[in-house]
C-alpha atoms as a PDB file:
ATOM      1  CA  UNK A   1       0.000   0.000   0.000  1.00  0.00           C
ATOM      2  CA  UNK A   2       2.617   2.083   0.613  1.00  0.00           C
ATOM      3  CA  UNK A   3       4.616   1.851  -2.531  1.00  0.00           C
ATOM      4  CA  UNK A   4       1.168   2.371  -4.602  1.00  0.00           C
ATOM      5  CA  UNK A   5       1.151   5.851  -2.753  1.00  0.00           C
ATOM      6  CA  UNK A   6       4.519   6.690  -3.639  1.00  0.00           C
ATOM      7  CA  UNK A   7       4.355   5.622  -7.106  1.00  0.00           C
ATOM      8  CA  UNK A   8       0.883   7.965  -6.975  1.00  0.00           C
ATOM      9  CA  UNK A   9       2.910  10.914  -5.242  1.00  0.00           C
ATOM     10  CA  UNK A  10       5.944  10.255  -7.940  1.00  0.00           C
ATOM     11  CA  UNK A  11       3.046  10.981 -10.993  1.00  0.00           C
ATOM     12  CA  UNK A  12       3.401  14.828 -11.915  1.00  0.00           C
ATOM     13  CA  UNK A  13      -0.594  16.284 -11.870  1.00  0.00           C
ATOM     14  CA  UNK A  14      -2.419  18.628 -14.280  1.00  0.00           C
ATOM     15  CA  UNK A  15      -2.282  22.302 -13.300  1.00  0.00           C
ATOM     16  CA  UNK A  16      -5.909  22.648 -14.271  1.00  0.00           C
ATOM     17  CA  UNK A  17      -7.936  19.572 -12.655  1.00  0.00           C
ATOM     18  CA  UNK A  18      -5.480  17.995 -10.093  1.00  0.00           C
ATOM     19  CA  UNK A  19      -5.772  14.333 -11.626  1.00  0.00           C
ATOM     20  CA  UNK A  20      -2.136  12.588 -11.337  1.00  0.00           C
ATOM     21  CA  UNK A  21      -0.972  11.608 -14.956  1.00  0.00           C
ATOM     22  CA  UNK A  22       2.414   9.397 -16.826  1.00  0.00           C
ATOM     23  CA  UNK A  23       4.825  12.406 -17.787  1.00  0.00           C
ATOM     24  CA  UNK A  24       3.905  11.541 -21.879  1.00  0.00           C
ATOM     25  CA  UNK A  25       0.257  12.058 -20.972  1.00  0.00           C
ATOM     26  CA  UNK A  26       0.921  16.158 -20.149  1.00  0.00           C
ATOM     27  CA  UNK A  27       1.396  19.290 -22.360  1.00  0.00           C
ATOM     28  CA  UNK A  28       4.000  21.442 -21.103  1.00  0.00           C
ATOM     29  CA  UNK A  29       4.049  25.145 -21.169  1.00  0.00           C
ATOM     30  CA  UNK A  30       6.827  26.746 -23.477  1.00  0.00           C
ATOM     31  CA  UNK A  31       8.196  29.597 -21.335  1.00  0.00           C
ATOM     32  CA  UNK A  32       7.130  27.448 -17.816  1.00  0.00           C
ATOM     33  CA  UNK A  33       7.969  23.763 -18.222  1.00  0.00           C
ATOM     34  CA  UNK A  34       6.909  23.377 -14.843  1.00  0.00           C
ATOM     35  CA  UNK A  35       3.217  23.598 -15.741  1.00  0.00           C
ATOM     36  CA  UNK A  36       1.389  20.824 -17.172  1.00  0.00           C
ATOM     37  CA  UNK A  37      -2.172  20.079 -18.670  1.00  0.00           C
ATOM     38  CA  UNK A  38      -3.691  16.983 -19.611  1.00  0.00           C
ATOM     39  CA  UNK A  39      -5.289  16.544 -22.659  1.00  0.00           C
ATOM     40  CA  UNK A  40      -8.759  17.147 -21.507  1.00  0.00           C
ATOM     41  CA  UNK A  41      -7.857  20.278 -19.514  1.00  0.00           C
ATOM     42  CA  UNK A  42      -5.953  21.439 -22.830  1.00  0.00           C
ATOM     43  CA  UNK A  43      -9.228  21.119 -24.972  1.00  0.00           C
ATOM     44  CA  UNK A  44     -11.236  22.763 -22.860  1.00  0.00           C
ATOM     45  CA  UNK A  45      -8.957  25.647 -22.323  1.00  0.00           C
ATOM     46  CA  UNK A  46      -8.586  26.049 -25.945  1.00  0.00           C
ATOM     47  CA  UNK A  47     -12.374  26.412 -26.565  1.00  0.00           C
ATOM     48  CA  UNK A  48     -11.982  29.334 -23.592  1.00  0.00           C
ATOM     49  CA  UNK A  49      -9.176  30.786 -25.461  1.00  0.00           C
ATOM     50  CA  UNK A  50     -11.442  30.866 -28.329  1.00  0.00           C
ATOM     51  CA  UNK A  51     -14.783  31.787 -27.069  1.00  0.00           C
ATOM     52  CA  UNK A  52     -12.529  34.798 -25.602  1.00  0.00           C
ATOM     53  CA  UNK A  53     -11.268  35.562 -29.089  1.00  0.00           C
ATOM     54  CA  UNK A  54     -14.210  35.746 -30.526  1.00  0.00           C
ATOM     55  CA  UNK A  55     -16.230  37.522 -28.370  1.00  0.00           C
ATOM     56  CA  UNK A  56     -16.295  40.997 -30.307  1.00  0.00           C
ATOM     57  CA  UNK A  57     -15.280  39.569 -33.358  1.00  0.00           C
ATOM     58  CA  UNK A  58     -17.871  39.317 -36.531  1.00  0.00           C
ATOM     59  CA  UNK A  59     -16.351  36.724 -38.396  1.00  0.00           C
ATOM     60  CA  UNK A  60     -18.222  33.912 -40.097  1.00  0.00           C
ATOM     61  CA  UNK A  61     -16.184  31.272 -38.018  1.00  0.00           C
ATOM     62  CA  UNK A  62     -16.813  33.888 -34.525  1.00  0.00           C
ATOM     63  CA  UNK A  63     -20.789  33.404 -35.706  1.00  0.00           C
ATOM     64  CA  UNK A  64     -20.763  29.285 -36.240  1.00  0.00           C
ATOM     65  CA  UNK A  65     -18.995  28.814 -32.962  1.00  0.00           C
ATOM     66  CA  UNK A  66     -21.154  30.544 -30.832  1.00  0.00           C
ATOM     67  CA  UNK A  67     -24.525  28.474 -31.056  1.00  0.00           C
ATOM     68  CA  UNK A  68     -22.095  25.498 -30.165  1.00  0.00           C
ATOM     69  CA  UNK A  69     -20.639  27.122 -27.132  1.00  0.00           C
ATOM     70  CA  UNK A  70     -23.888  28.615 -26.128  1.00  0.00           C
ATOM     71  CA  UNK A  71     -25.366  24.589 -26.072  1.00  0.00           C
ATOM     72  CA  UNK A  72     -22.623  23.274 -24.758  1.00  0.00           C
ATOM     73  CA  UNK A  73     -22.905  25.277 -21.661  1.00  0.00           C
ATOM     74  CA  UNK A  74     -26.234  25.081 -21.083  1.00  0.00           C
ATOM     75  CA  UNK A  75     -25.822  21.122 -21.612  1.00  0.00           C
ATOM     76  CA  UNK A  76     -23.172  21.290 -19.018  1.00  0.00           C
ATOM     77  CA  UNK A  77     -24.840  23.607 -16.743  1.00  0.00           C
ATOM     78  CA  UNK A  78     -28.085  21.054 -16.526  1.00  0.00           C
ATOM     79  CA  UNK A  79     -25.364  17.719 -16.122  1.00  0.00           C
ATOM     80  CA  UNK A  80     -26.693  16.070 -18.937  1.00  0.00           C
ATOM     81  CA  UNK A  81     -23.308  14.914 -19.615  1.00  0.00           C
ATOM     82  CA  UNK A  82     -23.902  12.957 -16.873  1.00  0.00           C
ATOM     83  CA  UNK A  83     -26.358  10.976 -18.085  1.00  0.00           C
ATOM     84  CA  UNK A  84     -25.219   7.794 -18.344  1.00  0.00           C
ATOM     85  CA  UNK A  85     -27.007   6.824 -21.906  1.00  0.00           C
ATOM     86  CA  UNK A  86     -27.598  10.274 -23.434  1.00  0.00           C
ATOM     87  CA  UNK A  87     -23.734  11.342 -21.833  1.00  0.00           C
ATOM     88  CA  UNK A  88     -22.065   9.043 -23.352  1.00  0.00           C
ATOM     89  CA  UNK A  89     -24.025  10.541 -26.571  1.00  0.00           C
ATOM     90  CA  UNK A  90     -22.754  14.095 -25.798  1.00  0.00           C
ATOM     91  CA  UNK A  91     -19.245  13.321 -25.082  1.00  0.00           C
ATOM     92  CA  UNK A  92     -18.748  11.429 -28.618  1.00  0.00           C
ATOM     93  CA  UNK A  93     -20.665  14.226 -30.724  1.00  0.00           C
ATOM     94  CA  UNK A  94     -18.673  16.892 -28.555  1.00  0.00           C
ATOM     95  CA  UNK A  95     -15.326  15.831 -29.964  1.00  0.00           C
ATOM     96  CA  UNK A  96     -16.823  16.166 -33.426  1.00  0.00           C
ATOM     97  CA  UNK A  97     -17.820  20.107 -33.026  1.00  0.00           C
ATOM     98  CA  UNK A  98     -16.085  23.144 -32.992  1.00  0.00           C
END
């Protein structure tokens, strides 16, 4: 039991949700290699960095995103991701979308 901690303990962790991962399963930071991001945490920050972007912008690709990011939050805000048939749904069309 003990060596499972340690070997638990040894595992770096994402910076964003905590969750202990292998070294090959993180994204470092450029400028701060001591900050790592799983790939979850990456994806999701990406759609932030996005949503941010576009948020005065009048672009075609600003307008398409923003139905998709409006949905996706209210799905998330209700838990139906947590669904355990119509979740599983979710998650798989939610890697397909922008």
């Amino acid at each position: 039991m003990a060596v499972a901690a340690q070997e638990e303990a040894q595992r770096p962790t994402c910076w964003c949700c905590g969750n202990a991962f292998d070294e090959h399963d993180l994204t470092r930071l450029g400028t701060h290699p001591e900050v790592g991001v799983c790939a979850a945490c990456a994806r999701w920050l990406s759609r932030r960095a996005r949503s941010t972007a576009d948020a005065d912008v009048h672009t075609v690709g600003a307008v398409v995103h923003r139905p998709f990011a409006a949905t996706r939050d209210l799905v998330v805000r209700a838990g139906l991701q947590d669904w355990p048939l119509l979740g599983r749904v979710l998650r798989r069309l939610d890697r397909h979308l922008p």
